[in-house]
N, C-alpha and C. Protein backbone atom coordinates (compact mmCIF):
# COMPACT_ATOMS: atom_id res chain seq x y z
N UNK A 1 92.79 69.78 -20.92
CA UNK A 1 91.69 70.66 -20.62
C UNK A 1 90.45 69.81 -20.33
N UNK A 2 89.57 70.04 -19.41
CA UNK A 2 88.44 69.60 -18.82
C UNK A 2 87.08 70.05 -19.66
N UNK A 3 86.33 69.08 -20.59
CA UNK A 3 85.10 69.69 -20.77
C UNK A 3 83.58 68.97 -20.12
N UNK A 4 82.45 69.53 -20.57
CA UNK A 4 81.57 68.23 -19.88
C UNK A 4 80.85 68.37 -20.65
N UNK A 5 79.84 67.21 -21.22
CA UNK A 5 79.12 67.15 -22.48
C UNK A 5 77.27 66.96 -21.29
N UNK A 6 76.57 67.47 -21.87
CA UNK A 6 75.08 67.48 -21.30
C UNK A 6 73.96 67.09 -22.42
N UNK A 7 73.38 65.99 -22.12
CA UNK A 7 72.47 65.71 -23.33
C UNK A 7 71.02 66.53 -22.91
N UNK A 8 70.40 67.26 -23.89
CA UNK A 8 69.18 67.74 -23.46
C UNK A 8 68.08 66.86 -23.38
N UNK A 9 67.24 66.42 -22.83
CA UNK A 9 66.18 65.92 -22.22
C UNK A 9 65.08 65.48 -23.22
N UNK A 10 64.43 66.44 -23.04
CA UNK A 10 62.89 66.95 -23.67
C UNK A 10 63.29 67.76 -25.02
N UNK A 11 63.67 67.04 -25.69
CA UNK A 11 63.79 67.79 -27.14
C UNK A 11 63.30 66.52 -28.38
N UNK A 12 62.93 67.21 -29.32
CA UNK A 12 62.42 66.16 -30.34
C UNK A 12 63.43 65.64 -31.25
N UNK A 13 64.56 66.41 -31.50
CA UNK A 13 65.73 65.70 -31.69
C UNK A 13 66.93 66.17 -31.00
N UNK A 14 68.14 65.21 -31.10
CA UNK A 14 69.33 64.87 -30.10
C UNK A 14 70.15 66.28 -29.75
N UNK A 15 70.10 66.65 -28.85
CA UNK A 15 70.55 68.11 -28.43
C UNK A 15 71.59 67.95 -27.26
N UNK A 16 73.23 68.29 -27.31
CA UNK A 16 73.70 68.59 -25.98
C UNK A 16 74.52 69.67 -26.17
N UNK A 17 74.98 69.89 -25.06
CA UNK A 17 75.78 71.31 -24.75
C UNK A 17 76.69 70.82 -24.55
N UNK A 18 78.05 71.39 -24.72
CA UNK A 18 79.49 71.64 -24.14
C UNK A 18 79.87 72.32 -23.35
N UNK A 19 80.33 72.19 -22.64
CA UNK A 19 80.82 73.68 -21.49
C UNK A 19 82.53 73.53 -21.26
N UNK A 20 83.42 74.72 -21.05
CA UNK A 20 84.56 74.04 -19.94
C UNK A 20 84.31 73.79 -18.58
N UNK A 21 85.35 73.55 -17.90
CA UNK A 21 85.66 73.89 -16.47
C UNK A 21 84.77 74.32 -15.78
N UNK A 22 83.82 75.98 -15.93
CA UNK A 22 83.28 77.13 -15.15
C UNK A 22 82.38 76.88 -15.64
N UNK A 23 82.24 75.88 -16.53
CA UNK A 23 80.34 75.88 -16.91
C UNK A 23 79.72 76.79 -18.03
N UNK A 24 81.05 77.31 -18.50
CA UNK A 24 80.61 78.24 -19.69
C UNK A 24 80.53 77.51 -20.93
N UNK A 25 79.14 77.67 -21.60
CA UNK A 25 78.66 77.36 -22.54
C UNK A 25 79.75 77.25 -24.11
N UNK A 26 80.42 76.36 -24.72
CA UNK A 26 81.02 77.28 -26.16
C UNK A 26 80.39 75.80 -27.19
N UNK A 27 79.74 75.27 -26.87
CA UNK A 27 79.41 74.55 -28.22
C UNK A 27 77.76 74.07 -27.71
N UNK A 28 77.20 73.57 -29.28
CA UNK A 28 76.30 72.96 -28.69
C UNK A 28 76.16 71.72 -30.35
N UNK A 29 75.70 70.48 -30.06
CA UNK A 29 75.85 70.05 -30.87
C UNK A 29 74.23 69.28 -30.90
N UNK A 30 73.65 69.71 -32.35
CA UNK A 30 72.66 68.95 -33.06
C UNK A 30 72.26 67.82 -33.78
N UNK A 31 71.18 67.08 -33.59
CA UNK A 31 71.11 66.28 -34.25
C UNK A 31 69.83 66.74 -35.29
N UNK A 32 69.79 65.89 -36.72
CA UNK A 32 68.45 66.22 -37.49
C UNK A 32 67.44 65.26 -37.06
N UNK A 33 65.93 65.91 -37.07
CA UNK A 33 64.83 65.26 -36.44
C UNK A 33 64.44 64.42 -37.84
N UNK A 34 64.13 63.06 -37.56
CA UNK A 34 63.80 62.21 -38.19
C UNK A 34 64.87 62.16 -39.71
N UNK A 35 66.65 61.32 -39.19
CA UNK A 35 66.96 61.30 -40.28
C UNK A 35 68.10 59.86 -40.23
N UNK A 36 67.78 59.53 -41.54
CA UNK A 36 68.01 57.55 -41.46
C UNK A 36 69.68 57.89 -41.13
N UNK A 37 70.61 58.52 -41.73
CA UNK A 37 71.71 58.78 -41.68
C UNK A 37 71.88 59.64 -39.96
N UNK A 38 71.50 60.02 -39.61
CA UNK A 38 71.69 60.01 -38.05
C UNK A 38 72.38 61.00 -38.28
N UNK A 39 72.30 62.53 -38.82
CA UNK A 39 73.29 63.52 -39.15
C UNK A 39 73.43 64.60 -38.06
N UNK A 40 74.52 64.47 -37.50
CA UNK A 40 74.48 65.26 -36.31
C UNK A 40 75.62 66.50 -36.64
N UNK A 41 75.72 67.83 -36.19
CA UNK A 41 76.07 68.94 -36.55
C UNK A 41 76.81 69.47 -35.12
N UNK A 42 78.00 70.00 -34.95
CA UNK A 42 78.65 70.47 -33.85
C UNK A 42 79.09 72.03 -33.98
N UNK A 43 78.31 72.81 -33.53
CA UNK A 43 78.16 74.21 -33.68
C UNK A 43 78.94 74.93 -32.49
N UNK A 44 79.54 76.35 -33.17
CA UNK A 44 79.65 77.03 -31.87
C UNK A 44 79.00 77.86 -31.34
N UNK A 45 79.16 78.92 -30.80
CA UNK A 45 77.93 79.95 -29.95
C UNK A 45 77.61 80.86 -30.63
N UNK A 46 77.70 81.01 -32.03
CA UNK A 46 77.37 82.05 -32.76
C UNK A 46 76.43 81.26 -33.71
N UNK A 47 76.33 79.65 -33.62
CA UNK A 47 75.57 79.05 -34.70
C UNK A 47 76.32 78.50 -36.21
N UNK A 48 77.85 78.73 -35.41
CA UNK A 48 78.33 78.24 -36.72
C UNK A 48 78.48 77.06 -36.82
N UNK A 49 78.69 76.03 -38.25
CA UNK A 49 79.12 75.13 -38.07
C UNK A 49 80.55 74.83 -37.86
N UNK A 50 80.91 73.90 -36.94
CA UNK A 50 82.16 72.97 -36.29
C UNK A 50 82.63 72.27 -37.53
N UNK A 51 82.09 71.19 -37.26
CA UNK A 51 81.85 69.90 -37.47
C UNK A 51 80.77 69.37 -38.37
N UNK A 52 80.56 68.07 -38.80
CA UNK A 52 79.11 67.48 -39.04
C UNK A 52 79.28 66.29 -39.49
N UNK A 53 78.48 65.46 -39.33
CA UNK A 53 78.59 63.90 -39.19
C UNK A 53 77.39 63.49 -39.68
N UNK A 54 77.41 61.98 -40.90
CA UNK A 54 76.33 61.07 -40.99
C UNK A 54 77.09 60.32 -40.86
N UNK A 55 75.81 58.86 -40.42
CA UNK A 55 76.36 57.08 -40.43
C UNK A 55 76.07 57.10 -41.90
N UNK A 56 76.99 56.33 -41.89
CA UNK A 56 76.94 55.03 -43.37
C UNK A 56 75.93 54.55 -43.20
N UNK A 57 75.21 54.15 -44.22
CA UNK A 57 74.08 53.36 -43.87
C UNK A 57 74.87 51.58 -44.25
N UNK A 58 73.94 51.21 -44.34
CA UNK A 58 74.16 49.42 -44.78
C UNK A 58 75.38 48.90 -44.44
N UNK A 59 76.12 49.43 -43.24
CA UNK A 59 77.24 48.57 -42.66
C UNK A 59 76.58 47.61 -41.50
N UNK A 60 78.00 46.18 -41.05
CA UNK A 60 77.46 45.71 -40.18
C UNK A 60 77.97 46.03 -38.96
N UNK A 61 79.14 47.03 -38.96
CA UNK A 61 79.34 47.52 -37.65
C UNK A 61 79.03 49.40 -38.11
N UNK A 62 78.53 49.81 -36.83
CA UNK A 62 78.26 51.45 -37.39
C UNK A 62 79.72 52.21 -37.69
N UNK A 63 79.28 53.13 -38.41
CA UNK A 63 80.15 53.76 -38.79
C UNK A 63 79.92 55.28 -39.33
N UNK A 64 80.67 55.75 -38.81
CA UNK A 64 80.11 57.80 -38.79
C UNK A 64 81.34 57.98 -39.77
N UNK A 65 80.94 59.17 -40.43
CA UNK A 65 82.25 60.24 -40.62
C UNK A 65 81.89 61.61 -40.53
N UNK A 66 83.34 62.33 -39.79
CA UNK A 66 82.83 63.66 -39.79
C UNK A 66 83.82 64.59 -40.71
N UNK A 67 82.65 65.79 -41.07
CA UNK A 67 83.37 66.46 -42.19
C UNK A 67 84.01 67.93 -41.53
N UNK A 68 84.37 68.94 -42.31
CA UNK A 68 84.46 70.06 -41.85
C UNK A 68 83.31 71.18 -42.24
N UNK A 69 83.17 71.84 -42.27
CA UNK A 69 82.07 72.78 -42.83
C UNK A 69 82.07 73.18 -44.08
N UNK A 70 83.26 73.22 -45.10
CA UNK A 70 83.49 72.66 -46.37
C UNK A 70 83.38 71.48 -47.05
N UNK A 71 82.65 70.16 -46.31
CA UNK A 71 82.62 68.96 -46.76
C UNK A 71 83.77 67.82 -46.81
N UNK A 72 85.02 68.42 -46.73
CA UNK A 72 85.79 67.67 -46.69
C UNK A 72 85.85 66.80 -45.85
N UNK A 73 86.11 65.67 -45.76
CA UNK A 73 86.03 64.70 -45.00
C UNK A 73 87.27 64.51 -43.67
N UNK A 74 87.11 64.76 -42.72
CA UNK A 74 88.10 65.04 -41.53
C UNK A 74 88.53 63.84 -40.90
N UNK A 75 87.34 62.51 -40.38
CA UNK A 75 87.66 61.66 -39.72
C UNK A 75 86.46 60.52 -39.90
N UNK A 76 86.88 59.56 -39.66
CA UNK A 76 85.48 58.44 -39.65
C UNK A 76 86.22 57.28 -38.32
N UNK A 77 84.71 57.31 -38.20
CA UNK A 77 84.84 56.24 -36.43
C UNK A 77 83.45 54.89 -36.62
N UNK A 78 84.59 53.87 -36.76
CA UNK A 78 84.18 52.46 -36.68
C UNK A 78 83.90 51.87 -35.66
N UNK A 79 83.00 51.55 -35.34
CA UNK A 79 82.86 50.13 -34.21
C UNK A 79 83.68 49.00 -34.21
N UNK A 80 83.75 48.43 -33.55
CA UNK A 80 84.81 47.00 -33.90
C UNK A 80 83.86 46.06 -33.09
N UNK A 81 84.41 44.97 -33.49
CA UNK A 81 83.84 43.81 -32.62
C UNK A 81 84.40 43.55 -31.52
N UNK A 82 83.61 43.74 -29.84
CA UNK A 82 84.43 43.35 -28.79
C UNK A 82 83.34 43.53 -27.61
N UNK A 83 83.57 42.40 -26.80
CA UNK A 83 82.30 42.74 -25.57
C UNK A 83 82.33 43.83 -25.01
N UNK A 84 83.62 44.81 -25.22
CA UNK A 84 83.54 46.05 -24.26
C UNK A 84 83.40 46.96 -25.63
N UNK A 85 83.19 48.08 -25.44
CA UNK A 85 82.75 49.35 -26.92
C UNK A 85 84.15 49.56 -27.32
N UNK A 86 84.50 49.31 -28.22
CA UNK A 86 85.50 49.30 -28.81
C UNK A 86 85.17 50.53 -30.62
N UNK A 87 86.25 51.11 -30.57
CA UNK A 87 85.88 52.27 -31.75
C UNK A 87 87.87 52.33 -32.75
N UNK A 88 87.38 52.61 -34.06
CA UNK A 88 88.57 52.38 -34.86
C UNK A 88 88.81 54.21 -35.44
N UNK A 89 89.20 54.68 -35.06
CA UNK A 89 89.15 56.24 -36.02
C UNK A 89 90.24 56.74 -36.48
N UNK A 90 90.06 57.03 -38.07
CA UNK A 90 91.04 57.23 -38.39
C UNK A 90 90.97 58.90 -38.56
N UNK A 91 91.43 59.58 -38.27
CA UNK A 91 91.77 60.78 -38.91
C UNK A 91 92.73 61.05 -39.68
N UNK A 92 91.93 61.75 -41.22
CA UNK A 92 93.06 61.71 -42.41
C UNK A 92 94.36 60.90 -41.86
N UNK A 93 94.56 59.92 -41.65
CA UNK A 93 95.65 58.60 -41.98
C UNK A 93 96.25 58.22 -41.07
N UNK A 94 95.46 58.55 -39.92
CA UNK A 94 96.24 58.42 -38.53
C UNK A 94 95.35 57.90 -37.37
N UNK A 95 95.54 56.42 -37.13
CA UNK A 95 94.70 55.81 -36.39
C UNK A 95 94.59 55.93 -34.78
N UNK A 96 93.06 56.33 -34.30
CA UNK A 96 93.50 56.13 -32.80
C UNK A 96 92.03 55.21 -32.37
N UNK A 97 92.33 54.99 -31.42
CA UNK A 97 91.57 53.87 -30.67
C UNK A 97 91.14 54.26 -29.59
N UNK A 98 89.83 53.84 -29.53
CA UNK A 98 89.08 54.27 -28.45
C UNK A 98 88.84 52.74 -27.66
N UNK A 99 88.83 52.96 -26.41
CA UNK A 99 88.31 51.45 -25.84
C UNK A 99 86.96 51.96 -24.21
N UNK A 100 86.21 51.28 -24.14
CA UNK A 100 85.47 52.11 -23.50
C UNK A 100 85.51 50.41 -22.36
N UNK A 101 84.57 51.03 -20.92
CA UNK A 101 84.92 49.71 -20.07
C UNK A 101 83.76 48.50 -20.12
N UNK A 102 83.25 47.85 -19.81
CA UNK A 102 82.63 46.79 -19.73
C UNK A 102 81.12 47.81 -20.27
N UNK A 103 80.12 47.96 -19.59
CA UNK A 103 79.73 48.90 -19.29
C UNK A 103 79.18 50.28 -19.54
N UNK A 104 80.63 50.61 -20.56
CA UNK A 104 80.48 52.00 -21.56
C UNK A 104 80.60 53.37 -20.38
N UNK A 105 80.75 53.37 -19.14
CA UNK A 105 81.06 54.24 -18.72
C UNK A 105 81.84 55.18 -18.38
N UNK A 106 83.28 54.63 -18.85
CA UNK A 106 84.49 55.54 -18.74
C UNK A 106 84.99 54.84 -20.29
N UNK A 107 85.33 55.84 -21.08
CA UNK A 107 86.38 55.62 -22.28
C UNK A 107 88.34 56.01 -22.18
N UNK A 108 89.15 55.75 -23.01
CA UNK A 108 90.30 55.97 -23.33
C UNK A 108 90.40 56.44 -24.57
N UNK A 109 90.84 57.44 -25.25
CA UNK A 109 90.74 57.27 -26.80
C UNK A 109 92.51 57.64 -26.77
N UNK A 110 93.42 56.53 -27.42
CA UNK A 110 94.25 56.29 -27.58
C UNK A 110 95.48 57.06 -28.86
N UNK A 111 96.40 57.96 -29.21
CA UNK A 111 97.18 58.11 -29.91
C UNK A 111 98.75 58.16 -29.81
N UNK A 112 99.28 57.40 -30.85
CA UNK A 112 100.68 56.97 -31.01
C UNK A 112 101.05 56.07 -29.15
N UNK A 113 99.56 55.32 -28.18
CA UNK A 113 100.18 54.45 -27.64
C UNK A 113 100.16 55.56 -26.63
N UNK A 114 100.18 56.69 -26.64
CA UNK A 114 99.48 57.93 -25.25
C UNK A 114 98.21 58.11 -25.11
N UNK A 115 97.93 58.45 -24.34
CA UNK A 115 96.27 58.86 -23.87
C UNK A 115 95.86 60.22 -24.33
N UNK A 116 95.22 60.35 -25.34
CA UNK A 116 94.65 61.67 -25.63
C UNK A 116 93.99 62.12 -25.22
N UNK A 117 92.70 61.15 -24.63
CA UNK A 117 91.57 61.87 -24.04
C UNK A 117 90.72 60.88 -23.08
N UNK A 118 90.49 61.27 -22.29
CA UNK A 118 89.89 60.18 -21.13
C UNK A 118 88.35 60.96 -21.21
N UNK A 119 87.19 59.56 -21.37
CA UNK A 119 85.93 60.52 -20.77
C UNK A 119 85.04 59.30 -19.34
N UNK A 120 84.43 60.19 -18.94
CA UNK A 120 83.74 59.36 -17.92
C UNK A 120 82.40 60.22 -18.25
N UNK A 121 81.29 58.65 -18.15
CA UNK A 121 79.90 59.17 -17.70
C UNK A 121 79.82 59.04 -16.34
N UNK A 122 78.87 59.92 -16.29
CA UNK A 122 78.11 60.10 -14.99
C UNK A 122 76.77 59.06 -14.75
N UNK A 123 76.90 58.21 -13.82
CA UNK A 123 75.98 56.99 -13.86
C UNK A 123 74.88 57.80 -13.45
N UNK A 124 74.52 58.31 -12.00
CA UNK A 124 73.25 59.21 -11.96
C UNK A 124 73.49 60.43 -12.38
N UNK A 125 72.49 60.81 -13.37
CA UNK A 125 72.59 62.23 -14.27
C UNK A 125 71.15 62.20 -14.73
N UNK A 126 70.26 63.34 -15.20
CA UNK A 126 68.91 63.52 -15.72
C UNK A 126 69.93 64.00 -17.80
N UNK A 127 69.86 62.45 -18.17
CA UNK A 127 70.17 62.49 -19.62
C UNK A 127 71.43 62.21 -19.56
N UNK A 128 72.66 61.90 -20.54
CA UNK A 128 73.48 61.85 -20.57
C UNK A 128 74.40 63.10 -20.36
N UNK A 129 75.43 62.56 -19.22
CA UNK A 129 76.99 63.72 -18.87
C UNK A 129 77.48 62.99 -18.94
N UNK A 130 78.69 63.28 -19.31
CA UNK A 130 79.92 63.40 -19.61
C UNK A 130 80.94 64.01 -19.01
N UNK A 131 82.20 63.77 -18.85
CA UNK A 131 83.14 64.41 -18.12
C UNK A 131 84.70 64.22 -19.26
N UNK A 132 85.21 65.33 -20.23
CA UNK A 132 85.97 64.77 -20.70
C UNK A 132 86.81 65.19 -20.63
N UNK A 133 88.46 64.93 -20.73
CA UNK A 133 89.58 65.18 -20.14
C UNK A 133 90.68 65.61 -21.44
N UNK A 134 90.99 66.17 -22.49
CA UNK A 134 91.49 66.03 -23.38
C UNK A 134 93.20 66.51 -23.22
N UNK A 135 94.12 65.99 -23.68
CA UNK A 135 95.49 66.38 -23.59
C UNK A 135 96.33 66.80 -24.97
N UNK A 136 95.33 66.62 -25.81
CA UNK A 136 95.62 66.86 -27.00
C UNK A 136 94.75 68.77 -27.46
N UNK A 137 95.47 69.15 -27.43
CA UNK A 137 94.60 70.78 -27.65
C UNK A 137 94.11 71.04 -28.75
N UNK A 138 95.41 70.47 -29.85
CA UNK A 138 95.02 70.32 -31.44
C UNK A 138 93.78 70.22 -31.97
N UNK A 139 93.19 69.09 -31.39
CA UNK A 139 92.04 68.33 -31.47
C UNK A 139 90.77 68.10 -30.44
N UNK A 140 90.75 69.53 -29.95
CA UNK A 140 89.90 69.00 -28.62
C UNK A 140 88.25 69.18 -29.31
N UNK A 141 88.36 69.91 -30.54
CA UNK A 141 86.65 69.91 -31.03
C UNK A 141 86.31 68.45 -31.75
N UNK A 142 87.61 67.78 -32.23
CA UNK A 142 87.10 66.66 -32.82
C UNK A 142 86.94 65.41 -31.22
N UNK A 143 87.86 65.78 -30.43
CA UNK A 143 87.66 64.86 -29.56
C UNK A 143 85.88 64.72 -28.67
N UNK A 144 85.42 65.93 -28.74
CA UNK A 144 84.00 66.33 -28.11
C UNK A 144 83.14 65.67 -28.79
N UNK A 145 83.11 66.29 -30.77
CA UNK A 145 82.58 65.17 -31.37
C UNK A 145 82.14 63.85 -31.27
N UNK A 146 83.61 63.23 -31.00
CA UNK A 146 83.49 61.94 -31.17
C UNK A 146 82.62 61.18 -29.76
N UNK A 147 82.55 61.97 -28.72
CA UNK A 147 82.04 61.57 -27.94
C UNK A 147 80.43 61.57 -28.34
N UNK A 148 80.11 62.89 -28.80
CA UNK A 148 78.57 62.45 -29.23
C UNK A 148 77.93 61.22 -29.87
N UNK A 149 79.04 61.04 -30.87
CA UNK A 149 78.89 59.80 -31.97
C UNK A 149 78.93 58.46 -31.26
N UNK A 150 79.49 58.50 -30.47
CA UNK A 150 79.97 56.86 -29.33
C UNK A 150 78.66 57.02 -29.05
N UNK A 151 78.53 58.25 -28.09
CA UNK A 151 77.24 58.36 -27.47
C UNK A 151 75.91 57.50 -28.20
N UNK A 152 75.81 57.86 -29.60
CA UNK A 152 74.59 57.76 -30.60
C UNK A 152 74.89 56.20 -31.01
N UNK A 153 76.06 55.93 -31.27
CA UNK A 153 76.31 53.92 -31.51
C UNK A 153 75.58 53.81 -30.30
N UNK A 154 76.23 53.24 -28.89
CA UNK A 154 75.29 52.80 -28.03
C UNK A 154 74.37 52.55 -27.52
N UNK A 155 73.90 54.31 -28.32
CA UNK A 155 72.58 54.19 -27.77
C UNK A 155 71.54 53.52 -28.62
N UNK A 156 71.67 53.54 -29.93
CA UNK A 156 70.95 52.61 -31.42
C UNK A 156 71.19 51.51 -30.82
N UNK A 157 72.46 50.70 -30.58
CA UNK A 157 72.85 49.48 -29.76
C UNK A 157 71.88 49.04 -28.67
N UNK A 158 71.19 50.02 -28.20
CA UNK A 158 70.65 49.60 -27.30
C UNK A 158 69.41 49.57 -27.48
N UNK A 159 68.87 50.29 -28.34
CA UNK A 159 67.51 50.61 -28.73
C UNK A 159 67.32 49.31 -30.08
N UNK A 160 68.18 48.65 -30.56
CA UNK A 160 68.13 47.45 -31.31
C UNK A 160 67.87 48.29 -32.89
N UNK A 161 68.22 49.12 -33.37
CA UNK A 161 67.95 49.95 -34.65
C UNK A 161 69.07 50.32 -35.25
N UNK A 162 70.44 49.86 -34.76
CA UNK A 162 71.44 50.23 -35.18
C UNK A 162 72.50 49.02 -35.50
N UNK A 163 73.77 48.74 -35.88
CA UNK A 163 73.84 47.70 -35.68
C UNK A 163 74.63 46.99 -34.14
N UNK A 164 74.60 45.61 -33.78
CA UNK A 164 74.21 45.14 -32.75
C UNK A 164 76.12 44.99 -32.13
N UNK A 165 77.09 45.62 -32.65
CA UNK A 165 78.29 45.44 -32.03
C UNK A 165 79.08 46.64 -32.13
C-alpha cells in the first residue's frame, strides 16, 4: 500500500500528515513544543492516540522507542554507525533494518531479508514528503512512524543537537 508523509511548515512544533493513495487524510502525527526527549505522538482522525515515541536521552547514537497508547513498549529504533543512515529496530524481538542512501533520500527497511517497506523523499518539496511503499499490512502504522523518527535523527544530525551518527 502507498502512503505519503507531509511535514507542516509554519508550525511551532513538528507537525505532518499522512494520507493514502487519493490524498485522503487518516493520520496526523505530533510533536511536543519545547521537549528534551523529542516526544512525538501518531494520532488518527478522531485525535486518538496511535502510537508515541521519546529519545533516550544520554546515548551516543540516537535512539527512540515507541509505545502503544497503554505504555507498553512496541519497538525502539537505533542509529548505527555508517556513512549512509543506517537504523537497528527491534520490534518486541524481531530485528529489521533500515538502510537509507548516501544522501538520506530513498530508504529500505528490511525484514527476515525481504523488503517491507521502501520510502523515497521528495528532493523539491515546501517541507519534508515522503513517498512510502509498505508490503507489510500488519505493520503499516508502525512503518509511518518510523519514518517520522528517521525523519527527526537527521534532522538533529543536521542541526548538530542530536547525536552526530
Amino acid at each position: 500500500m502507498r502512503f505519503y508523509i507531509k511535514q507542516k511548515v509554519f508550525s511551532f512544533k513538528d507537525k505532518f500528515r499522512i494520507m493514502d493513495e487519493s490524498q485522503k487524510e487518516l493520520y496526523t502525527v505530533e510533536g511536543k513544543f519545547i521537549s528534551i526527549q523529542n516526544k512525538l505522538q501518531l494520532l488518527n482522525m478522531n485525535g486518538s492516540q496511535v502510537l508515541n515515541a521519546k529519545k533516550k536521552l544520554f546515548r551516543i547514537f540516537a535512539t527512540y522507542e515507541i509505545f502503544t497508547p497503554h505504555g507498553d513498549l512496541l519497538a525502539e529504533i537505533k542509529r548505527k554507525f555508517s556513512l549512509r543512515p543506517k537504523f537497528e529496530v527491534n520490534v518486541q524481538g524481531e530485528q529489521l533494518m533500515v538502510e537509507g542512501s548516501l544522501f538520506a533520500h530513498s530508504f529500505g527497511v528490511m525484514r527476515n531479508g525481504q523488503e517491507a517497506a521502501s520510502i523515497q523523499k521528495k528532493v523539491i518539496s515546501w517541507g519534508d514528503t515522503y513517498e512510502i511503499n509498505v508490503n507489510d499490512d500488519l505493520n503499516s502504522e508502525l512503518y509511518l512512524f518510523m519514518v517520522i523518527i528517521i525523519d527527526q535523527v537527521i534532522h538533529e544530525q543536521k542541526k548538530g543537537n542530536g547525536s552526530n551518527f
